[in-house]
PDB file of N, CA and C in Angstrom:
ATOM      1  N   UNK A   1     -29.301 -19.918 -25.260  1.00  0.00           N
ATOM      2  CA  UNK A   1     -29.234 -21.023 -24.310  1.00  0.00           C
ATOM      3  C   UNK A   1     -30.015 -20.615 -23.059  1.00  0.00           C
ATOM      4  N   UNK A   2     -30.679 -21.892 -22.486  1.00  0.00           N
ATOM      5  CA  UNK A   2     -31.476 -21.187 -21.009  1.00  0.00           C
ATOM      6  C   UNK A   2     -30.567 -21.240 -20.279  1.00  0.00           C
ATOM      7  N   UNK A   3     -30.983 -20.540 -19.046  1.00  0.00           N
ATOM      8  CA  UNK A   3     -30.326 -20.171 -17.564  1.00  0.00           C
ATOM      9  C   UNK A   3     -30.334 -21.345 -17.164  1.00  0.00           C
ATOM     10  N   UNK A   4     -30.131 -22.228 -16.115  1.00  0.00           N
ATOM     11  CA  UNK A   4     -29.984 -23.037 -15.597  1.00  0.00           C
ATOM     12  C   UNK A   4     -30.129 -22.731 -13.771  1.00  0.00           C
ATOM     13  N   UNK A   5     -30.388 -21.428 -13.771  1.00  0.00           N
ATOM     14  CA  UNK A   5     -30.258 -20.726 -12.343  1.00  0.00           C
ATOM     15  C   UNK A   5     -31.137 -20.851 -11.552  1.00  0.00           C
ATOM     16  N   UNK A   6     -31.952 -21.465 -11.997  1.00  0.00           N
ATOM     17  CA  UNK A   6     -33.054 -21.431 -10.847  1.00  0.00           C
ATOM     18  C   UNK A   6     -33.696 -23.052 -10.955  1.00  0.00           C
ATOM     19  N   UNK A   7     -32.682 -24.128 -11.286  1.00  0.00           N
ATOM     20  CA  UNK A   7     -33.112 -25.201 -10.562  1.00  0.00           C
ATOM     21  C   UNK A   7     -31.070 -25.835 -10.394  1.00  0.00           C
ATOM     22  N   UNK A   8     -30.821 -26.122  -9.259  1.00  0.00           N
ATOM     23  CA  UNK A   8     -29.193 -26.279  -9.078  1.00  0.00           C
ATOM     24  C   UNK A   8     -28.967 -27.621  -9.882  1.00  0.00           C
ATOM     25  N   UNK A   9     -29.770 -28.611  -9.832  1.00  0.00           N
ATOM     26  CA  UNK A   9     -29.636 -30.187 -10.213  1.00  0.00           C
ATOM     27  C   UNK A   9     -29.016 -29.859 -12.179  1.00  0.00           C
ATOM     28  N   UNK A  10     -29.539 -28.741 -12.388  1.00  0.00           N
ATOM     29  CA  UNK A  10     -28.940 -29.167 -13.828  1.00  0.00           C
ATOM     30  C   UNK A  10     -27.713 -28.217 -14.180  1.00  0.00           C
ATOM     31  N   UNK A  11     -26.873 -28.519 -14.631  1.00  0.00           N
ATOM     32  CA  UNK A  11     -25.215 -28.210 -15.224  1.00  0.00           C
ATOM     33  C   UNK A  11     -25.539 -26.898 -16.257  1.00  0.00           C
ATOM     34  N   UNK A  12     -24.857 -25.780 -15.827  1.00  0.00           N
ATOM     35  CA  UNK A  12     -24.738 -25.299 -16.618  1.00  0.00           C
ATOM     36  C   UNK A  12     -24.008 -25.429 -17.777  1.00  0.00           C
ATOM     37  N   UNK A  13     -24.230 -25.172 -19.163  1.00  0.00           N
ATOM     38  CA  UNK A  13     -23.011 -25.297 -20.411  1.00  0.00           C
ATOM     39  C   UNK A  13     -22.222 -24.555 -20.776  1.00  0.00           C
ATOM     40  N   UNK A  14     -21.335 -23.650 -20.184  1.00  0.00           N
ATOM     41  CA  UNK A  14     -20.424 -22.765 -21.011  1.00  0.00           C
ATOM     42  C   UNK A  14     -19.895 -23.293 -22.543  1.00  0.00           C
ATOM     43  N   UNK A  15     -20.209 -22.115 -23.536  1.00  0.00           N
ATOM     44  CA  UNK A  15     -19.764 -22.555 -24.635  1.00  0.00           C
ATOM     45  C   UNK A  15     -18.172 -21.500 -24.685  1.00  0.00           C
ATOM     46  N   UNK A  16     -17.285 -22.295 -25.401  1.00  0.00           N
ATOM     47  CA  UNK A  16     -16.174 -21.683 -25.871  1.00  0.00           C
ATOM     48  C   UNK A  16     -16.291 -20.717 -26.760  1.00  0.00           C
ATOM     49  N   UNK A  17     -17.386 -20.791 -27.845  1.00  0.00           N
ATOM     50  CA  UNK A  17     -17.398 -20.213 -29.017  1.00  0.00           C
ATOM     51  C   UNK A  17     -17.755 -19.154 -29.005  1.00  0.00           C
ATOM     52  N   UNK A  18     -16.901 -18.172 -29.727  1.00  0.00           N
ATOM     53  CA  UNK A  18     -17.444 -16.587 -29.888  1.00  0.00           C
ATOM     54  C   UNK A  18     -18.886 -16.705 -30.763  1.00  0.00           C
ATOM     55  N   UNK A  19     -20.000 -16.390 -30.282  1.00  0.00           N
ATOM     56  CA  UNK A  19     -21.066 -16.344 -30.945  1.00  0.00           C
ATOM     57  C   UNK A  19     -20.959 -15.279 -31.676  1.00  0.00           C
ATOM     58  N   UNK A  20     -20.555 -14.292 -31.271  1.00  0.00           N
ATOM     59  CA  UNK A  20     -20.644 -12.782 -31.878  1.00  0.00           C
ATOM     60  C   UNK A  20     -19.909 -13.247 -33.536  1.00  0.00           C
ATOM     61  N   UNK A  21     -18.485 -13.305 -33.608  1.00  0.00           N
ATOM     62  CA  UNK A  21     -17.546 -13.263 -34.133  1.00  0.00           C
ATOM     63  C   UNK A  21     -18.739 -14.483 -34.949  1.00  0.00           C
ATOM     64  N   UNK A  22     -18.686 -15.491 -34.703  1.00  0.00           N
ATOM     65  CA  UNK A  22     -19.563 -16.256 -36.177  1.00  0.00           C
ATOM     66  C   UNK A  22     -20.884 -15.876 -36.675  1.00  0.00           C
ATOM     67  N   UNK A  23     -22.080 -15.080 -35.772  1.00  0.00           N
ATOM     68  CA  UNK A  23     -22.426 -14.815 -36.614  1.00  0.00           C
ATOM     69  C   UNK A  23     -22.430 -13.194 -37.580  1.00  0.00           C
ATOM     70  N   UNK A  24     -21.148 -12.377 -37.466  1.00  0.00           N
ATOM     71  CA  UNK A  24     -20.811 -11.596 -37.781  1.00  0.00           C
ATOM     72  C   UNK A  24     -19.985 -12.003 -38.857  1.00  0.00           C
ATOM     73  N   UNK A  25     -19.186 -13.082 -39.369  1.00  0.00           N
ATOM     74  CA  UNK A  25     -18.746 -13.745 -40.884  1.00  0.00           C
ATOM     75  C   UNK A  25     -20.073 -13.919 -41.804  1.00  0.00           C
ATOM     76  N   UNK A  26     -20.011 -13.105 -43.213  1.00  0.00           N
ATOM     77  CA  UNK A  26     -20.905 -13.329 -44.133  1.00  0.00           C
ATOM     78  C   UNK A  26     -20.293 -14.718 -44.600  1.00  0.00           C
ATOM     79  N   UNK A  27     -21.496 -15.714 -45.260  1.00  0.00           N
ATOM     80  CA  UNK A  27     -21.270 -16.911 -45.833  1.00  0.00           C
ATOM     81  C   UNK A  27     -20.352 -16.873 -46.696  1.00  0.00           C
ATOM     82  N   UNK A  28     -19.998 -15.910 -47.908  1.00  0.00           N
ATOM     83  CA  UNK A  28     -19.140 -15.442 -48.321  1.00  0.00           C
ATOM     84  C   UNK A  28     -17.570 -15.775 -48.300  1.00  0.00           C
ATOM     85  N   UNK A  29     -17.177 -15.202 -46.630  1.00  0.00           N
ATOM     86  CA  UNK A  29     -15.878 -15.381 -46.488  1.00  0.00           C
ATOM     87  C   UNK A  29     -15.828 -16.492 -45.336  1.00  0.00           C
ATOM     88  N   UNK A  30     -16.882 -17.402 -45.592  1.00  0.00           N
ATOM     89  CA  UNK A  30     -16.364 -18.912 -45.029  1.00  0.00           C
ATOM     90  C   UNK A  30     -15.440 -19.316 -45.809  1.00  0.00           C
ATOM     91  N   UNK A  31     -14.352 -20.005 -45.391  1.00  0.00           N
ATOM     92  CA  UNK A  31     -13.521 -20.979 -45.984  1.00  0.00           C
ATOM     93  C   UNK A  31     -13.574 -22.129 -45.656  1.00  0.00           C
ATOM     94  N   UNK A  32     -13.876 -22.685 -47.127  1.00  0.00           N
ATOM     95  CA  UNK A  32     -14.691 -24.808 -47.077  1.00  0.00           C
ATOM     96  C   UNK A  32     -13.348 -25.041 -47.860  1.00  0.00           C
ATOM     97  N   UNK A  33     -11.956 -24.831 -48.039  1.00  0.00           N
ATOM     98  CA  UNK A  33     -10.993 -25.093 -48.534  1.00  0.00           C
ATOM     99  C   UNK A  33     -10.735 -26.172 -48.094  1.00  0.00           C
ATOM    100  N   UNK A  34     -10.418 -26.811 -46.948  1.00  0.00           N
ATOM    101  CA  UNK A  34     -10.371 -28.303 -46.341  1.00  0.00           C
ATOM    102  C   UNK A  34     -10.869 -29.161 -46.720  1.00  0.00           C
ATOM    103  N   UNK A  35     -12.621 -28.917 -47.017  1.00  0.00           N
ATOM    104  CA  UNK A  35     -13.700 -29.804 -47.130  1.00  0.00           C
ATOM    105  C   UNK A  35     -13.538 -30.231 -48.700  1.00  0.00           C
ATOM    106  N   UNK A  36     -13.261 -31.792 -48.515  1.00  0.00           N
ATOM    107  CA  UNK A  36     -13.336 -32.277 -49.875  1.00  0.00           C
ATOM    108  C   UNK A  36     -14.341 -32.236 -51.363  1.00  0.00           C
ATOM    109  N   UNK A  37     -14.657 -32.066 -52.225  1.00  0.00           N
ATOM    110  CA  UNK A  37     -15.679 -32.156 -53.004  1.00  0.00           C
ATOM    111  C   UNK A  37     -16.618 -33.623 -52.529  1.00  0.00           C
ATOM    112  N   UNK A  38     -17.883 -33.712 -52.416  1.00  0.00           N
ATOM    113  CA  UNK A  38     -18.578 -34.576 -52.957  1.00  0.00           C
ATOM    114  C   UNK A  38     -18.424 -35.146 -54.312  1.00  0.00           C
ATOM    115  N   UNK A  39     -17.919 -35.976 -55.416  1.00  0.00           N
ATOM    116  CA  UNK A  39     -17.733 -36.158 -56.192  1.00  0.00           C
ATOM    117  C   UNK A  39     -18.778 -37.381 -56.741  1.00  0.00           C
ATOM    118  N   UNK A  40     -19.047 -37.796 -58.030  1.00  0.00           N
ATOM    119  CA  UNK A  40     -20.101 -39.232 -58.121  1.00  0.00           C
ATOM    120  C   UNK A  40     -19.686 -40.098 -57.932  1.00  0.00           C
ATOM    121  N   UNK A  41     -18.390 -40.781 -57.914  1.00  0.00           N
ATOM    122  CA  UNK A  41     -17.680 -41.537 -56.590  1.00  0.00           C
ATOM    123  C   UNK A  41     -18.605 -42.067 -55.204  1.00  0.00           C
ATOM    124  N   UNK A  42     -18.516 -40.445 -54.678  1.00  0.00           N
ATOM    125  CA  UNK A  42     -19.034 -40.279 -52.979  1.00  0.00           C
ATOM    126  C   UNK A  42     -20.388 -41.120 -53.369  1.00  0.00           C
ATOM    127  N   UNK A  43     -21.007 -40.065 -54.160  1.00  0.00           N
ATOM    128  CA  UNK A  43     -22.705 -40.709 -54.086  1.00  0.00           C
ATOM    129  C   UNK A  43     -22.935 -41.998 -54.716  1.00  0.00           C
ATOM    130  N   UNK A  44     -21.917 -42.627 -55.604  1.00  0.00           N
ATOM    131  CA  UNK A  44     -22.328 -43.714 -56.111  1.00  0.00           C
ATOM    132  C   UNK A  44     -21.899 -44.585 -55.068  1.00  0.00           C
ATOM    133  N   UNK A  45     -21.268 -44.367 -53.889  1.00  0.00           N
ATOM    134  CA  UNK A  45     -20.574 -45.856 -53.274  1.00  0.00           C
ATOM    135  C   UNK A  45     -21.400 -45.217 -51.863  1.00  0.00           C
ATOM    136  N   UNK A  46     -22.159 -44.317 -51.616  1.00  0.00           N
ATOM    137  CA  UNK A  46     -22.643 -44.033 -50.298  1.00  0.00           C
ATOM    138  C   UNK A  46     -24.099 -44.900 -50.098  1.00  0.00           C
ATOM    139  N   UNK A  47     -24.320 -45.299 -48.603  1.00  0.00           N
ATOM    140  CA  UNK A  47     -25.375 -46.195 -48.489  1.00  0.00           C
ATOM    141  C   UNK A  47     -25.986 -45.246 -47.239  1.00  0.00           C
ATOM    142  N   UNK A  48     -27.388 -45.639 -47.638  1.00  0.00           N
ATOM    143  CA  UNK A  48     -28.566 -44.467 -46.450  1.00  0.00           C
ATOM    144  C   UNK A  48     -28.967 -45.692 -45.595  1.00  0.00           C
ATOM    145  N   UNK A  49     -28.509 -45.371 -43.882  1.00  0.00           N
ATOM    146  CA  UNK A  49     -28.315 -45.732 -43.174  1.00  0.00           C
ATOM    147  C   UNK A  49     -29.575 -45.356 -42.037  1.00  0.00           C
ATOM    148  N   UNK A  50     -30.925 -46.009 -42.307  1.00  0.00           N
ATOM    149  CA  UNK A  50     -31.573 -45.234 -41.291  1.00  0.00           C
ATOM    150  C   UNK A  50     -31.767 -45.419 -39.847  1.00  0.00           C
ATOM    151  N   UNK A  51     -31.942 -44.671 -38.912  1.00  0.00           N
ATOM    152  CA  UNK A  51     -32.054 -45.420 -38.009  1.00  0.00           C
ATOM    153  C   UNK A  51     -32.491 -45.949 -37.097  1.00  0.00           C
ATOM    154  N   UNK A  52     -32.106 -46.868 -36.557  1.00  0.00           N
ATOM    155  CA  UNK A  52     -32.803 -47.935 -35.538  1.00  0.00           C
ATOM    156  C   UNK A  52     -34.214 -48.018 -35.272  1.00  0.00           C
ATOM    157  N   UNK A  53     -35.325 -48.532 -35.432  1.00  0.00           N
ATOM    158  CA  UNK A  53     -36.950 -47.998 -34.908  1.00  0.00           C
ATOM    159  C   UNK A  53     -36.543 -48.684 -33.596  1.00  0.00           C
ATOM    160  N   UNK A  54     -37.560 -47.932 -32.484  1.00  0.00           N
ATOM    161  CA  UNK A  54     -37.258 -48.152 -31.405  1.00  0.00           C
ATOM    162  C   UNK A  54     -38.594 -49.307 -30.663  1.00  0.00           C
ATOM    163  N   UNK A  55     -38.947 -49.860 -29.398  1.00  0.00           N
ATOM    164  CA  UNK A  55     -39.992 -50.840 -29.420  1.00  0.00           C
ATOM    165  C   UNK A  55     -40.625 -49.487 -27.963  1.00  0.00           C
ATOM    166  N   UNK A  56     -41.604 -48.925 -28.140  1.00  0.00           N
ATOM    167  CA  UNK A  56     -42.274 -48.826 -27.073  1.00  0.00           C
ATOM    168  C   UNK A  56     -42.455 -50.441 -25.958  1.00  0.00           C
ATOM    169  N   UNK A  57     -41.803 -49.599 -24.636  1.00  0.00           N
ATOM    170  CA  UNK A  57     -42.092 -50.468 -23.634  1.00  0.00           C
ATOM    171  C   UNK A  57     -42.071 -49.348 -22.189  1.00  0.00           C
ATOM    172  N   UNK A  58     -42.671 -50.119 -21.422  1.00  0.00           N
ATOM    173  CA  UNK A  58     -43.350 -49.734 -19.965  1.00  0.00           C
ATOM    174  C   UNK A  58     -41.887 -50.479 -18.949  1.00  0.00           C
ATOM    175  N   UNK A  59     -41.325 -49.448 -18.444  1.00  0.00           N
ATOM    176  CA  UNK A  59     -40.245 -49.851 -17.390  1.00  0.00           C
ATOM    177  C   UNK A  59     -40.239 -49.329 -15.934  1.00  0.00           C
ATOM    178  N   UNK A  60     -39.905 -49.986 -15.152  1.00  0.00           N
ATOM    179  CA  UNK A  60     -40.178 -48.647 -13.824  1.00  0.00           C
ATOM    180  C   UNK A  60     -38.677 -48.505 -13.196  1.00  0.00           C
ATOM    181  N   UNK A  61     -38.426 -47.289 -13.365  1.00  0.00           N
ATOM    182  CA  UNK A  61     -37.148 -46.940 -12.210  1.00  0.00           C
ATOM    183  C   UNK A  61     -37.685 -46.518 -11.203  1.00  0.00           C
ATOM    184  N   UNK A  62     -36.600 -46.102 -10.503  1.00  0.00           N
ATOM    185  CA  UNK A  62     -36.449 -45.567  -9.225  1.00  0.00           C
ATOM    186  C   UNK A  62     -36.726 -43.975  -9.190  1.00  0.00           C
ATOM    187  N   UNK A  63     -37.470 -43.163  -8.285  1.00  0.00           N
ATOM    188  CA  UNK A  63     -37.619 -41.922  -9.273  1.00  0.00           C
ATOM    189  C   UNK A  63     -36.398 -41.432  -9.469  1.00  0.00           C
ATOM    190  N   UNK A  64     -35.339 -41.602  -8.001  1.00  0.00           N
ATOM    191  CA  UNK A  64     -34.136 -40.825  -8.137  1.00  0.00           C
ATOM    192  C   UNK A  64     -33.284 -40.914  -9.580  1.00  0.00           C
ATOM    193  N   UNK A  65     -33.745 -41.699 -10.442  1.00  0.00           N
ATOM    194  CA  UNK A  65     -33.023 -41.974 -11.837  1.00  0.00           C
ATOM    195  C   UNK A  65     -33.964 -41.570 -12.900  1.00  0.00           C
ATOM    196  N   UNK A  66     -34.829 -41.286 -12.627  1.00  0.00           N
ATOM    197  CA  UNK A  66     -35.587 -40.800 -13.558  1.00  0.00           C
ATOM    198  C   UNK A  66     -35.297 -39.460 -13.378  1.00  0.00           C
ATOM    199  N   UNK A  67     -35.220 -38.692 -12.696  1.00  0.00           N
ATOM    200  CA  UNK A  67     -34.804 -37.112 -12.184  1.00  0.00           C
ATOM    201  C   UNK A  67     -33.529 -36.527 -12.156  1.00  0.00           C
ATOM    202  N   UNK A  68     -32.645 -37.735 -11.790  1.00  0.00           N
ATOM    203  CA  UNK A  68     -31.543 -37.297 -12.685  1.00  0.00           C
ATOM    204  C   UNK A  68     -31.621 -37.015 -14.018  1.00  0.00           C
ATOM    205  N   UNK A  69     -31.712 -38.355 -14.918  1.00  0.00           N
ATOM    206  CA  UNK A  69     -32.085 -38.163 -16.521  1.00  0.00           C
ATOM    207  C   UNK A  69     -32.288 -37.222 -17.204  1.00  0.00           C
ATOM    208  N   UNK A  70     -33.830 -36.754 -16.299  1.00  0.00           N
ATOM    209  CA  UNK A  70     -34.289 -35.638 -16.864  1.00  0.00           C
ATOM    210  C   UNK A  70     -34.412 -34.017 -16.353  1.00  0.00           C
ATOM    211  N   UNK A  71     -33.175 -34.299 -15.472  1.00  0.00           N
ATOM    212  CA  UNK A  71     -32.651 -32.710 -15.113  1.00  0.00           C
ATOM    213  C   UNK A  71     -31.417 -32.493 -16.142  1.00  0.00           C
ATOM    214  N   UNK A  72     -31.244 -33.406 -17.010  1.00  0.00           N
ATOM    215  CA  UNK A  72     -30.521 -32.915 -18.048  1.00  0.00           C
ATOM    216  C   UNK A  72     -31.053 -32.282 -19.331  1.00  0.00           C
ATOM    217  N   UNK A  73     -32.701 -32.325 -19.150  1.00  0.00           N
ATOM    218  CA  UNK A  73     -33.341 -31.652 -20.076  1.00  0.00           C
ATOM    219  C   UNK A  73     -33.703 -32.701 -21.112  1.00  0.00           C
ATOM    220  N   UNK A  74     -34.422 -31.789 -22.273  1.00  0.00           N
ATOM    221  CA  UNK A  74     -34.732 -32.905 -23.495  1.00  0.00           C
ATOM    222  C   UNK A  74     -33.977 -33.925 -23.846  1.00  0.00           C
ATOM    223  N   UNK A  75     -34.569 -35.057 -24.607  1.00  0.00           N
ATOM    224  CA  UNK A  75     -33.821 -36.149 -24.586  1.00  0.00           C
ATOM    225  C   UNK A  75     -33.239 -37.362 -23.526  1.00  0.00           C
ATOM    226  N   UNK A  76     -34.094 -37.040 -22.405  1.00  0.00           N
ATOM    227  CA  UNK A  76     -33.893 -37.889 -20.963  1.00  0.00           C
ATOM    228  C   UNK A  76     -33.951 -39.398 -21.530  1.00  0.00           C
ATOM    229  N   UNK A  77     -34.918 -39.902 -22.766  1.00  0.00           N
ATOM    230  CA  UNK A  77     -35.046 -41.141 -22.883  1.00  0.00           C
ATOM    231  C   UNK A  77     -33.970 -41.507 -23.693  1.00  0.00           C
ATOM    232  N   UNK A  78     -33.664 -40.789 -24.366  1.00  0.00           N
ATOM    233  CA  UNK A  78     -32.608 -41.179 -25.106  1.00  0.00           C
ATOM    234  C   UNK A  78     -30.888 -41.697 -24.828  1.00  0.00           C
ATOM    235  N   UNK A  79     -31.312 -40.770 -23.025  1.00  0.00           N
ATOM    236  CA  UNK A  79     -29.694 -40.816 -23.041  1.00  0.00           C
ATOM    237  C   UNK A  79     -29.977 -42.377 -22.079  1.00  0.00           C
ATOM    238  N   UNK A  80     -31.108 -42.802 -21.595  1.00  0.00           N
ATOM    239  CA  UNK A  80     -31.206 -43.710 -21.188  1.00  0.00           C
ATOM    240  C   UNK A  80     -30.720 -44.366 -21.744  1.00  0.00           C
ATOM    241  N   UNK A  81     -31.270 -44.807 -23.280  1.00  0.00           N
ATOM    242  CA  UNK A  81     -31.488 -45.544 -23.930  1.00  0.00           C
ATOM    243  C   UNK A  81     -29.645 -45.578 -24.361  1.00  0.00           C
ATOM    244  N   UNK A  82     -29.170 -44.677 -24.229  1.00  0.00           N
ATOM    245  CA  UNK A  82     -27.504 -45.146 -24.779  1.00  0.00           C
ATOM    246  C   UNK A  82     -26.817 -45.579 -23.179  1.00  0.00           C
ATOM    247  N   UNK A  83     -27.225 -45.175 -22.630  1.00  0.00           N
ATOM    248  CA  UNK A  83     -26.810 -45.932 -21.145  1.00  0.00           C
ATOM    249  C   UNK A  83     -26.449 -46.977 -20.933  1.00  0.00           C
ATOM    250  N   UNK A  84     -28.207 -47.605 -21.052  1.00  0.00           N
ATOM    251  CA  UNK A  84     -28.117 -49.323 -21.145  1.00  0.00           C
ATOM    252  C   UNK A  84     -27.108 -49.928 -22.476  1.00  0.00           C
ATOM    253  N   UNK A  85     -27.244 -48.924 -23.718  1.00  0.00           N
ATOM    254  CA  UNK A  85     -26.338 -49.614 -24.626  1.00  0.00           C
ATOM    255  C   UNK A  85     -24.892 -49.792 -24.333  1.00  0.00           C
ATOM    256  N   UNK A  86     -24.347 -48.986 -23.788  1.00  0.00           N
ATOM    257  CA  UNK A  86     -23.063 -48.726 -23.379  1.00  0.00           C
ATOM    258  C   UNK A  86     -22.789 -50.328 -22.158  1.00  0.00           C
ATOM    259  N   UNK A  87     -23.773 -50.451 -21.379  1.00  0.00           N
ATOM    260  CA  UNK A  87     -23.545 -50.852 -20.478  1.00  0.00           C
ATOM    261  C   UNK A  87     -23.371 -52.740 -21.457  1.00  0.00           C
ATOM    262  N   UNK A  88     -24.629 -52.783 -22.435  1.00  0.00           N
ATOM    263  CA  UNK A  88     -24.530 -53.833 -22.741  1.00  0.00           C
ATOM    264  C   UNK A  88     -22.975 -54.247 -23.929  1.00  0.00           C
ATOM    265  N   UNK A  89     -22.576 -53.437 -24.424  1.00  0.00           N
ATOM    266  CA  UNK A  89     -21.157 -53.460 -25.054  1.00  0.00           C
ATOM    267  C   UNK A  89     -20.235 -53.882 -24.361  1.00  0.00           C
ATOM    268  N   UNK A  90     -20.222 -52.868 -23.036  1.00  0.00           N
ATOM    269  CA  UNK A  90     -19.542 -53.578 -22.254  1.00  0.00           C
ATOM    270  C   UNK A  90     -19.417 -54.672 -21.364  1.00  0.00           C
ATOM    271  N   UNK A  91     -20.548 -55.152 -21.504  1.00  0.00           N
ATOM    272  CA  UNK A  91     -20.775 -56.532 -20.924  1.00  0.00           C
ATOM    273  C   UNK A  91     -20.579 -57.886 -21.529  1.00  0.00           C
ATOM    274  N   UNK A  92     -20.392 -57.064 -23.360  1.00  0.00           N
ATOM    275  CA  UNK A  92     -20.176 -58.483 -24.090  1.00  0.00           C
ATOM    276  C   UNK A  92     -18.673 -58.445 -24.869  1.00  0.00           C
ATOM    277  N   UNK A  93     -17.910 -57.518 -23.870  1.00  0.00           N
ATOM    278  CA  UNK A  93     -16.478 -57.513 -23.919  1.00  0.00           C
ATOM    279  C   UNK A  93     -15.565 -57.970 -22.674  1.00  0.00           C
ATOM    280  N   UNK A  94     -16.386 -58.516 -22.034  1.00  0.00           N
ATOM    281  CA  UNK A  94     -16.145 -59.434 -20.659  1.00  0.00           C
ATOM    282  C   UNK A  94     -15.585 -60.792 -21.044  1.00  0.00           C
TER     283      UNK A  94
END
């Protein structure tokens, strides 16, 4: 993971997870005991779901929102793009 230390605007991520400890388990003594079989069931009733194509378009913000966005790093358009979705869900639950 990068540092985050030398620009303040972006959040650092502490992860919980012992990195060490997982990748020190051989594949081996994973346990997938939980995880159900795939069965021909699964694949005969499963549908491929692709998704969404998106429309190139030209928008102008404000920079201060554009710099937020993208002091969160890769994916700045994207989280836009669920932003406005969020916003429009909730607008058509009014």
């Amino acid at each position: 993971m990068q540092s985050n230390s030398s620009d303040p605007t972006k959040k650092k991520r502490n992860s919980q997870t012992d990195w060490e400890k997982v990748d020190s388990v051989s594949d081996s003594n994973i346990d997938y005991s939980d995880i159900p079989k795939l069965d021909d069931k699964f694949w005969n009733e499963a549908k491929l779901e692709m998704p969404e194509t998106k429309k190139k378009v030209t928008i102008r913000l404000d920079n201060d929102v554009i710099n937020w966005f993208k002091s969160s790093g890769k994916g700045y358009q994207t989280k836009i793009n669920a932003v406005l979705k969020s916003y429009i869900q909730a607008q058509s639950k009014v």
